[in-house]
PDB file of N, CA and C in Angstrom:
ATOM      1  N   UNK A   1      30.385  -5.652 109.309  1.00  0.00           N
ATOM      2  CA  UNK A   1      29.658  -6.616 108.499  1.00  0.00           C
ATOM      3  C   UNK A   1      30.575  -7.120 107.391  1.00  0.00           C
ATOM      4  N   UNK A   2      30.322  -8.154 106.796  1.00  0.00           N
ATOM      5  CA  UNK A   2      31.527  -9.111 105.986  1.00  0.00           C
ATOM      6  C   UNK A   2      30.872  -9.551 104.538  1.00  0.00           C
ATOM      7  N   UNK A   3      29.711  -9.442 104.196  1.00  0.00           N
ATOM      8  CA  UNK A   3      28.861 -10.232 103.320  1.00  0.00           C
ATOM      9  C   UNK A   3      27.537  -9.221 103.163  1.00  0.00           C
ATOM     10  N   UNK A   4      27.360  -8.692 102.107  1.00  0.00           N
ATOM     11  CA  UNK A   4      26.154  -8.360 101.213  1.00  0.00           C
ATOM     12  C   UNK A   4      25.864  -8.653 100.129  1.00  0.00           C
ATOM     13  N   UNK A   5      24.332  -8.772  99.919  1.00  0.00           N
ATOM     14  CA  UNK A   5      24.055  -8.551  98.210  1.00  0.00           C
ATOM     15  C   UNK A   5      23.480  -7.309  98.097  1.00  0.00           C
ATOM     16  N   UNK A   6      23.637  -6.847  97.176  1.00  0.00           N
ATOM     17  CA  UNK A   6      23.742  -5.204  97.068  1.00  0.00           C
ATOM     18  C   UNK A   6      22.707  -5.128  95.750  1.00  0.00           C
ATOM     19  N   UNK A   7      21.636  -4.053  95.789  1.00  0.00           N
ATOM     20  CA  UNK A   7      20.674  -3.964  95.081  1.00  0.00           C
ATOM     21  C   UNK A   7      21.152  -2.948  94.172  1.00  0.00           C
ATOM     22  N   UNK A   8      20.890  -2.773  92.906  1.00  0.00           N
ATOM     23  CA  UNK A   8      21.132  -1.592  92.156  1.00  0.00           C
ATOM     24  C   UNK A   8      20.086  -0.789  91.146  1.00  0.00           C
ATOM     25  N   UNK A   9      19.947  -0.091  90.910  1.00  0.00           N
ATOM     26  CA  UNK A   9      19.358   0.490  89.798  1.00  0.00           C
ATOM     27  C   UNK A   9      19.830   1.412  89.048  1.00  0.00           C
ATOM     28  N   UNK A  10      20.519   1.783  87.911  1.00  0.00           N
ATOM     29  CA  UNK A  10      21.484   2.485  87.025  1.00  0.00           C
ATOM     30  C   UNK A  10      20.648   3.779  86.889  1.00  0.00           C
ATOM     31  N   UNK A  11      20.832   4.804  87.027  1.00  0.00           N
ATOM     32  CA  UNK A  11      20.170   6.136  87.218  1.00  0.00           C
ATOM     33  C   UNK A  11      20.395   6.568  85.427  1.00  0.00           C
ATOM     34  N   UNK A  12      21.116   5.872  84.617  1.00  0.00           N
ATOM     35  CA  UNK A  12      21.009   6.530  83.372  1.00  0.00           C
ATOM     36  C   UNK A  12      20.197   5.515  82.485  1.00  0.00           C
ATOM     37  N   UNK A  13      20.395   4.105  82.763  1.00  0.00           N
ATOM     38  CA  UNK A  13      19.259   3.361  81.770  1.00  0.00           C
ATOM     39  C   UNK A  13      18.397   2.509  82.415  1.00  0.00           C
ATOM     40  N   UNK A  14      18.662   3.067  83.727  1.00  0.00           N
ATOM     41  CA  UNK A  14      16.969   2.629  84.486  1.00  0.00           C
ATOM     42  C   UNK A  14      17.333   1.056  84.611  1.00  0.00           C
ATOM     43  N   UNK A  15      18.083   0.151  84.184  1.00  0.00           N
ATOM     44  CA  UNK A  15      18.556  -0.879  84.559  1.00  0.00           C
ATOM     45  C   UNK A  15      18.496  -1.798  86.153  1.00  0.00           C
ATOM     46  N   UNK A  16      18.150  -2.592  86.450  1.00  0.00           N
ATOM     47  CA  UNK A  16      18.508  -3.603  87.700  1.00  0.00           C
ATOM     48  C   UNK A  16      19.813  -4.562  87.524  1.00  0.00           C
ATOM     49  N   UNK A  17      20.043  -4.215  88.888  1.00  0.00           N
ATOM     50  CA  UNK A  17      20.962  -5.728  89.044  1.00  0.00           C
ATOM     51  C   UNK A  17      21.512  -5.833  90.478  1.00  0.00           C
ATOM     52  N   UNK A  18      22.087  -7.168  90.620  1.00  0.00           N
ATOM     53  CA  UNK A  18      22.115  -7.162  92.340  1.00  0.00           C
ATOM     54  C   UNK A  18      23.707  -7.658  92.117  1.00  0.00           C
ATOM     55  N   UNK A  19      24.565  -7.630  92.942  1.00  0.00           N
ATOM     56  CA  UNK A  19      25.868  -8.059  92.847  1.00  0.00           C
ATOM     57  C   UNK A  19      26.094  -8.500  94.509  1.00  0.00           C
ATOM     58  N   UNK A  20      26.935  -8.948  94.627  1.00  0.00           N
ATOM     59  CA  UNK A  20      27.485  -9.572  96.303  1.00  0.00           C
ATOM     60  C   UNK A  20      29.220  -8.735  96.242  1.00  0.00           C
ATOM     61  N   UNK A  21      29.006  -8.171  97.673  1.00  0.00           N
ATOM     62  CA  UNK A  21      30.211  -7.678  97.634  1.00  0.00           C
ATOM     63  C   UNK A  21      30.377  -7.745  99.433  1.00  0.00           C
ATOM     64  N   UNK A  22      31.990  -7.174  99.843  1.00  0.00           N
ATOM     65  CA  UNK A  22      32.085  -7.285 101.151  1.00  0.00           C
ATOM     66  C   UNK A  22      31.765  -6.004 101.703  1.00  0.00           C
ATOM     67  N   UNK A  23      30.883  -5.349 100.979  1.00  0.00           N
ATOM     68  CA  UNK A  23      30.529  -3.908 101.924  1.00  0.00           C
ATOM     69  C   UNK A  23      29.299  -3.009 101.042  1.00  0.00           C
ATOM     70  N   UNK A  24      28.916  -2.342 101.462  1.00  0.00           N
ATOM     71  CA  UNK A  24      27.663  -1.850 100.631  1.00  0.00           C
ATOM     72  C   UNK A  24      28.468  -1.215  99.986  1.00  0.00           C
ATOM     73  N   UNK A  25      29.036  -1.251  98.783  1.00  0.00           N
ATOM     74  CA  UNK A  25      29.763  -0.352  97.745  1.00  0.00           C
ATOM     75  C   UNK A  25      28.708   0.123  96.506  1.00  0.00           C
ATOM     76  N   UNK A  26      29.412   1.113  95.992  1.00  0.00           N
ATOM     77  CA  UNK A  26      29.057   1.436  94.892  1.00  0.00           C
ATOM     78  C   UNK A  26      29.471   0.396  93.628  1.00  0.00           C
ATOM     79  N   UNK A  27      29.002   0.584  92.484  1.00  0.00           N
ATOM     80  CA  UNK A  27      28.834  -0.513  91.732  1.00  0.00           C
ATOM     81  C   UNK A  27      29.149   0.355  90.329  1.00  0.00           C
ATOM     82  N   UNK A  28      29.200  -0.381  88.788  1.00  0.00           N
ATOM     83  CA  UNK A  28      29.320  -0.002  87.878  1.00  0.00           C
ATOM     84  C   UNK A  28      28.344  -0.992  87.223  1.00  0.00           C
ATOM     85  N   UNK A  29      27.582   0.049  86.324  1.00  0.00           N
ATOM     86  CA  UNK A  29      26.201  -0.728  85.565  1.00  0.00           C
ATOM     87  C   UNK A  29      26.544  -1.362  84.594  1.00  0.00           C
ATOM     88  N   UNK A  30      26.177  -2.871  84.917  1.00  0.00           N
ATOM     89  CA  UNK A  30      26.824  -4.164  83.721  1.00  0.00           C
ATOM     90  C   UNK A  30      26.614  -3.953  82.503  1.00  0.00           C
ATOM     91  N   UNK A  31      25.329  -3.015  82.374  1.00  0.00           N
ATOM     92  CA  UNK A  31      24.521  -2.863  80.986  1.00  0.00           C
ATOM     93  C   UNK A  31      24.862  -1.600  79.849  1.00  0.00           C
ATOM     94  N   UNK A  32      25.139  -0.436  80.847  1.00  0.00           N
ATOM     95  CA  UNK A  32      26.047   0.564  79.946  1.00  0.00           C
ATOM     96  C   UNK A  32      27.276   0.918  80.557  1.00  0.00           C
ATOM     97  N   UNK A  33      27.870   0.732  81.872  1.00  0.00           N
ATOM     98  CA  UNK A  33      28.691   0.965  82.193  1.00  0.00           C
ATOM     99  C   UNK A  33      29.037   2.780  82.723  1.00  0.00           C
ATOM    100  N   UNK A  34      28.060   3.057  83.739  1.00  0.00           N
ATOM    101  CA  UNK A  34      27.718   4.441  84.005  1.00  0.00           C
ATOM    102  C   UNK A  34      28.344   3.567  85.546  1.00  0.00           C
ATOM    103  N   UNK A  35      28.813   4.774  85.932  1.00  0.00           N
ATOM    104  CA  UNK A  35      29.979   4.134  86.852  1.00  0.00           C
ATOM    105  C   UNK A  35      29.042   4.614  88.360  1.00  0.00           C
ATOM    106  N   UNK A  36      29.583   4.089  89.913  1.00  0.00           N
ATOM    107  CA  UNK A  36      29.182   4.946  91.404  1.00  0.00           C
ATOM    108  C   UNK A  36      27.682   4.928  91.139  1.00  0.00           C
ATOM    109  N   UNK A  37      27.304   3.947  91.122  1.00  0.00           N
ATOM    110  CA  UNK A  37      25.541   3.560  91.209  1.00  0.00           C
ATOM    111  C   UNK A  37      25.556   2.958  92.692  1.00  0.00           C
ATOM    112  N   UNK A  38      24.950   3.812  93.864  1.00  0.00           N
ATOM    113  CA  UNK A  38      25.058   3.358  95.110  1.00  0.00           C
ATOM    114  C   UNK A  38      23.595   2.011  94.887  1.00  0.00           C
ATOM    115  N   UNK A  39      23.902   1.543  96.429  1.00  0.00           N
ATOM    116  CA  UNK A  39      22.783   0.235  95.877  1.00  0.00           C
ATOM    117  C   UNK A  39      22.231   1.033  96.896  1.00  0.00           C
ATOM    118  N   UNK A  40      20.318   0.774  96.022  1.00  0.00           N
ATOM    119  CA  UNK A  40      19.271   1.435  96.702  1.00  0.00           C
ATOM    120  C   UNK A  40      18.728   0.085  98.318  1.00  0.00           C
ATOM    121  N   UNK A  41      19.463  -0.768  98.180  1.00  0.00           N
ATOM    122  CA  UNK A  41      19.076  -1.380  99.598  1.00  0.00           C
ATOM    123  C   UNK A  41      20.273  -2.921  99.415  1.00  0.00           C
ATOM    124  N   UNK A  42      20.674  -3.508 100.610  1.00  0.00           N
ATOM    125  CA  UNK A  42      21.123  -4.185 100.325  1.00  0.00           C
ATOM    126  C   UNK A  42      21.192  -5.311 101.190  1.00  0.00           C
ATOM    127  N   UNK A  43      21.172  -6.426 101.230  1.00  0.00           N
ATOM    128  CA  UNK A  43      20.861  -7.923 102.317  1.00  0.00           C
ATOM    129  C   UNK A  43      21.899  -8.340 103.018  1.00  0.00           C
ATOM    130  N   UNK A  44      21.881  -8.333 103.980  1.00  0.00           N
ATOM    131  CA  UNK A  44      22.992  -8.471 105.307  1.00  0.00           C
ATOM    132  C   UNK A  44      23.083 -10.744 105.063  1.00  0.00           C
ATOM    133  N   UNK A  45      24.422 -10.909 104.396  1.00  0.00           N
ATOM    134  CA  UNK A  45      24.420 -11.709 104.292  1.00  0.00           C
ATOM    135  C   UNK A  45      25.763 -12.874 104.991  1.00  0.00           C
ATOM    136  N   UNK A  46      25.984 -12.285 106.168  1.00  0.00           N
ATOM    137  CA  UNK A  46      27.561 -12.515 106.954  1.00  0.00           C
ATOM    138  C   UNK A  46      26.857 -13.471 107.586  1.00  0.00           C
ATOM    139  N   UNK A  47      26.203 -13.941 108.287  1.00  0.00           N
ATOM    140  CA  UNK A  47      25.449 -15.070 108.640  1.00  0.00           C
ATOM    141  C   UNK A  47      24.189 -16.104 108.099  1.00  0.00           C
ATOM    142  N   UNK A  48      24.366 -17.033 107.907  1.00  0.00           N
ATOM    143  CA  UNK A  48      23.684 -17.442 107.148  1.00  0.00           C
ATOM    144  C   UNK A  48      23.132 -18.732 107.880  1.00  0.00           C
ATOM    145  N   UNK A  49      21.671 -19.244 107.658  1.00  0.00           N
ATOM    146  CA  UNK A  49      21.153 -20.575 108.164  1.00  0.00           C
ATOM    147  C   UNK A  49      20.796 -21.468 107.123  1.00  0.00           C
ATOM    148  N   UNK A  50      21.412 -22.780 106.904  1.00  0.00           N
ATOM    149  CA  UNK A  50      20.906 -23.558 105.770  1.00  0.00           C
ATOM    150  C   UNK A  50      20.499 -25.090 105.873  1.00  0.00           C
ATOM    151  N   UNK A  51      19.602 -25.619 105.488  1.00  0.00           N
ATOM    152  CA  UNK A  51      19.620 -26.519 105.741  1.00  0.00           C
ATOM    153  C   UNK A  51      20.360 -27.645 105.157  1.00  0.00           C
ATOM    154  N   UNK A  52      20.780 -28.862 105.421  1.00  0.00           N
ATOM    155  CA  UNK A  52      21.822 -29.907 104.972  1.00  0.00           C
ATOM    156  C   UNK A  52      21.053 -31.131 105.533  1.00  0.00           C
ATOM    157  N   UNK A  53      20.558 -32.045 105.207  1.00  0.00           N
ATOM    158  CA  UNK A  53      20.158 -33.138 105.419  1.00  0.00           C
ATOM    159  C   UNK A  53      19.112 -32.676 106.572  1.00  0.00           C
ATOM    160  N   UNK A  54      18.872 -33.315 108.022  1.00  0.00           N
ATOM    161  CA  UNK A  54      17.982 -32.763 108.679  1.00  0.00           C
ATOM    162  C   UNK A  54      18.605 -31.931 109.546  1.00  0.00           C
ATOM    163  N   UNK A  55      19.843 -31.460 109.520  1.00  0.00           N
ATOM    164  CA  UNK A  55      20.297 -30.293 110.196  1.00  0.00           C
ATOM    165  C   UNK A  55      20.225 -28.997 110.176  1.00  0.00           C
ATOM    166  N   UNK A  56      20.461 -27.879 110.504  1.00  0.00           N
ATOM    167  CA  UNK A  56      19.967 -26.434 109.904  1.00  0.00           C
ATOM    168  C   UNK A  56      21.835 -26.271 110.741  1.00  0.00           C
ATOM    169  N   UNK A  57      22.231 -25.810 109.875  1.00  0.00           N
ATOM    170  CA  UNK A  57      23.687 -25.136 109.556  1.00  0.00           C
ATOM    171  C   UNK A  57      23.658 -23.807 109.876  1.00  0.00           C
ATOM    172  N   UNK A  58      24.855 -22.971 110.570  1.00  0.00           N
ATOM    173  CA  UNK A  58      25.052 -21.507 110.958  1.00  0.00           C
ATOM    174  C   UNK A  58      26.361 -21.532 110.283  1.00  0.00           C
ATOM    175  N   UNK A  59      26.218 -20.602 109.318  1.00  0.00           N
ATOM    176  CA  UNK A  59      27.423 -20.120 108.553  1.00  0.00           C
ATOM    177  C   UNK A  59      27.969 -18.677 109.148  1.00  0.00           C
ATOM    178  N   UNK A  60      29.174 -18.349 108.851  1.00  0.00           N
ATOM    179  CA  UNK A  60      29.722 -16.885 109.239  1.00  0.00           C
ATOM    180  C   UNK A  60      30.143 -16.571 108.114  1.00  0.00           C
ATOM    181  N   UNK A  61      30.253 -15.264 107.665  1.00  0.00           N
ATOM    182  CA  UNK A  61      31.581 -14.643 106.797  1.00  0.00           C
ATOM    183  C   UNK A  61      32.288 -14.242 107.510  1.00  0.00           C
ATOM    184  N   UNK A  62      33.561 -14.077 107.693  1.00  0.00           N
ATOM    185  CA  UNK A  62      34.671 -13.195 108.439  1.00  0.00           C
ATOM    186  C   UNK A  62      34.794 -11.726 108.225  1.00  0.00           C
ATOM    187  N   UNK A  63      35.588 -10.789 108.966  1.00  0.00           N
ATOM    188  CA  UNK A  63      35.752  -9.224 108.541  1.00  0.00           C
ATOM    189  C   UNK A  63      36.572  -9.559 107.419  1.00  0.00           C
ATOM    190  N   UNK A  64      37.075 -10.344 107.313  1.00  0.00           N
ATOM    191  CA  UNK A  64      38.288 -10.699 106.347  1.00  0.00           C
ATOM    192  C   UNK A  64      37.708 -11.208 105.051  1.00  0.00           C
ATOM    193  N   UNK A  65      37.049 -11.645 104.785  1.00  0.00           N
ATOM    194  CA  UNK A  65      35.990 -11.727 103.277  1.00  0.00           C
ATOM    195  C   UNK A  65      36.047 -10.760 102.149  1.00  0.00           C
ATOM    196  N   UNK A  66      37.036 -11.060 100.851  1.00  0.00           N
ATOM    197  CA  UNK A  66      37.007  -9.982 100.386  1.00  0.00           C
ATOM    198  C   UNK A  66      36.261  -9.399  98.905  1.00  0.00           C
ATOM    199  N   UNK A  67      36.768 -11.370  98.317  1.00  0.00           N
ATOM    200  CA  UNK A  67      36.182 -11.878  96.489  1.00  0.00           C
ATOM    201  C   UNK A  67      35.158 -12.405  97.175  1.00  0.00           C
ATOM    202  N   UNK A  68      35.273 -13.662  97.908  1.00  0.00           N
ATOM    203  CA  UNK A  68      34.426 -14.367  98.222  1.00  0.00           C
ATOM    204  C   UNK A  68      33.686 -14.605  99.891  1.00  0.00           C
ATOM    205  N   UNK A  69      32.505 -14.634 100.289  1.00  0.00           N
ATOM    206  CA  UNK A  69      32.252 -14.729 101.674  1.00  0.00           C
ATOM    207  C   UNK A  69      33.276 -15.384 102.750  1.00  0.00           C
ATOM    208  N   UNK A  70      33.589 -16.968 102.150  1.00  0.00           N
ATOM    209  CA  UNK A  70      34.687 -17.522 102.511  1.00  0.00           C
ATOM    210  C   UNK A  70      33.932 -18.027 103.827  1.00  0.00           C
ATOM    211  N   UNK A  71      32.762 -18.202 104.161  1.00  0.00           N
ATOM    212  CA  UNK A  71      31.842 -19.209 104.964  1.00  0.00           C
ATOM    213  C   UNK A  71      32.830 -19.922 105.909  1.00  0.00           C
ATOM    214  N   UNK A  72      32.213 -19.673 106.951  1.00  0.00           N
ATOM    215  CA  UNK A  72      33.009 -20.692 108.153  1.00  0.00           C
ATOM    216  C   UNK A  72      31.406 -21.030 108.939  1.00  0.00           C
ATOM    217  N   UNK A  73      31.384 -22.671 109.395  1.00  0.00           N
ATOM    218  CA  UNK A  73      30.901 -23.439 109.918  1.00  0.00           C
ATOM    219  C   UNK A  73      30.610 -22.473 111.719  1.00  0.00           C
ATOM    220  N   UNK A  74      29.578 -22.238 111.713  1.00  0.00           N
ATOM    221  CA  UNK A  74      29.988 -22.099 113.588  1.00  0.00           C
ATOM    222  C   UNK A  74      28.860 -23.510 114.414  1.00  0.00           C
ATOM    223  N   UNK A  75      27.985 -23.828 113.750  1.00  0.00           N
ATOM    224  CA  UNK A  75      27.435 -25.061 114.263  1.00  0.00           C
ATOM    225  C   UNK A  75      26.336 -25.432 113.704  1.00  0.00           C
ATOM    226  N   UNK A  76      26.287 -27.123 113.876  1.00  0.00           N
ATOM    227  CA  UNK A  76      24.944 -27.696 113.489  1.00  0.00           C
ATOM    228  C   UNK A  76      23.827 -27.751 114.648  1.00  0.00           C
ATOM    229  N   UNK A  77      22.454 -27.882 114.225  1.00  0.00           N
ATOM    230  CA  UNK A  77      21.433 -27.764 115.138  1.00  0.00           C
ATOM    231  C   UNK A  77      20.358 -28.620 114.621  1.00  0.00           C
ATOM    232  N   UNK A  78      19.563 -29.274 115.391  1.00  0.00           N
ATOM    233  CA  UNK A  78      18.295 -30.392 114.753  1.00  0.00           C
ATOM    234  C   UNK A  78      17.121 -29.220 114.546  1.00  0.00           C
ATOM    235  N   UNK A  79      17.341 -28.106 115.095  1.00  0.00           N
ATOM    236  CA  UNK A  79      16.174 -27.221 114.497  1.00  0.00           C
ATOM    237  C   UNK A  79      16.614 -25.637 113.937  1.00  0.00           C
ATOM    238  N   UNK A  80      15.640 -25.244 113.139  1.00  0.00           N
ATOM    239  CA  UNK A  80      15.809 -24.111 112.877  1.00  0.00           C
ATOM    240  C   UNK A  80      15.951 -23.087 113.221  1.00  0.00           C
ATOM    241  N   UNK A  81      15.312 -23.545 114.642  1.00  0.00           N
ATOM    242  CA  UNK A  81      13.979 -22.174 115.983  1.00  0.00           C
ATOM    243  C   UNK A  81      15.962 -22.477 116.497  1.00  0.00           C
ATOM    244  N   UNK A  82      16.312 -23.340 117.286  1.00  0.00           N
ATOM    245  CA  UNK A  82      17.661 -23.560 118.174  1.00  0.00           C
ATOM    246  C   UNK A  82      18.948 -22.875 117.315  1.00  0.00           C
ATOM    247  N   UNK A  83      19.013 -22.752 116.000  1.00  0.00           N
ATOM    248  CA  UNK A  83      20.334 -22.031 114.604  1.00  0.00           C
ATOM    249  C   UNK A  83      19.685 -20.632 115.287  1.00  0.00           C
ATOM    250  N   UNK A  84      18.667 -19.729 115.225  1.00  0.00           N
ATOM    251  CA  UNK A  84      18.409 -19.126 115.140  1.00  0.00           C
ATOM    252  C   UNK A  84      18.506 -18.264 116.727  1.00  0.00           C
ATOM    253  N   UNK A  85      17.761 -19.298 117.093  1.00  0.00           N
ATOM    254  CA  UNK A  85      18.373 -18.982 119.104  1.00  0.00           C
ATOM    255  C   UNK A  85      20.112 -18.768 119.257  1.00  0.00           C
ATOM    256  N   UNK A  86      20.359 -19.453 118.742  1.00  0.00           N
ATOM    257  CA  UNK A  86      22.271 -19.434 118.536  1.00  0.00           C
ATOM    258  C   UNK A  86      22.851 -17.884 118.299  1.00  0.00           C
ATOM    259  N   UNK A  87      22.350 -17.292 117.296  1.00  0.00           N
ATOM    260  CA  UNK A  87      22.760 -16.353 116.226  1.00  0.00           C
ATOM    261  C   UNK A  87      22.121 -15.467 117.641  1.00  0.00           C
ATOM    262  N   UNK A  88      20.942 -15.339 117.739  1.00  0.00           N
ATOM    263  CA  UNK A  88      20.372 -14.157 118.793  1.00  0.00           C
ATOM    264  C   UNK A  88      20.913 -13.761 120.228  1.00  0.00           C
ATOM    265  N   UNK A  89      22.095 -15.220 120.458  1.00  0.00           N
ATOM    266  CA  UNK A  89      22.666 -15.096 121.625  1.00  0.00           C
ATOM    267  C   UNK A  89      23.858 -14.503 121.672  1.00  0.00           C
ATOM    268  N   UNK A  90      24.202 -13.697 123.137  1.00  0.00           N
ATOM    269  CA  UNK A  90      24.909 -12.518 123.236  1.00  0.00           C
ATOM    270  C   UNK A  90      26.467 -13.511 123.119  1.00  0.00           C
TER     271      UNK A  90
END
């Protein structure tokens, strides 16, 4: 997987926060800085469907994604149900 947002909650000041990273990592709490706060769940975000005018867009992240997702195009589609059929195919 290439792309997450990563959920957190700081176990010393009870704090939230979500960060994007290229792997479910551990994190350091923005708010006091209590370090290896694993994220309690996190959103599989290496593929992505968006819409752009009346098209619905299939984005990738690469294994290679490291600061940034770094999004690559794999195709446009006139529907959402057909992006989505795309992604489900072997």
């Amino acid at each position: 997987m290439a792309w997450f947002l990563n959920h957190y909650k700081c176990e010393r000041g009870k704090r939230r926060w979500a960060d994007e990273w290229s792997c479910m990592c551990d994190d350091e709490c923005p708010h006091c800085g209590a370090r290896y706060m694993t994220p309690h769940t996190s959103e599989d975000l290496t593929t992505l469907i968006e819409q752009e005018g009346s098209n619905f867009v299939v984005r990738w992240s690469p294994e290679t994604a490291e600061h940034d997702p770094d999004y690559r195009v794999l195709g446009y589609f006139p529907t959402e149900q057909e992006a989505i059929a795309f992604l489900s195919a072997d």
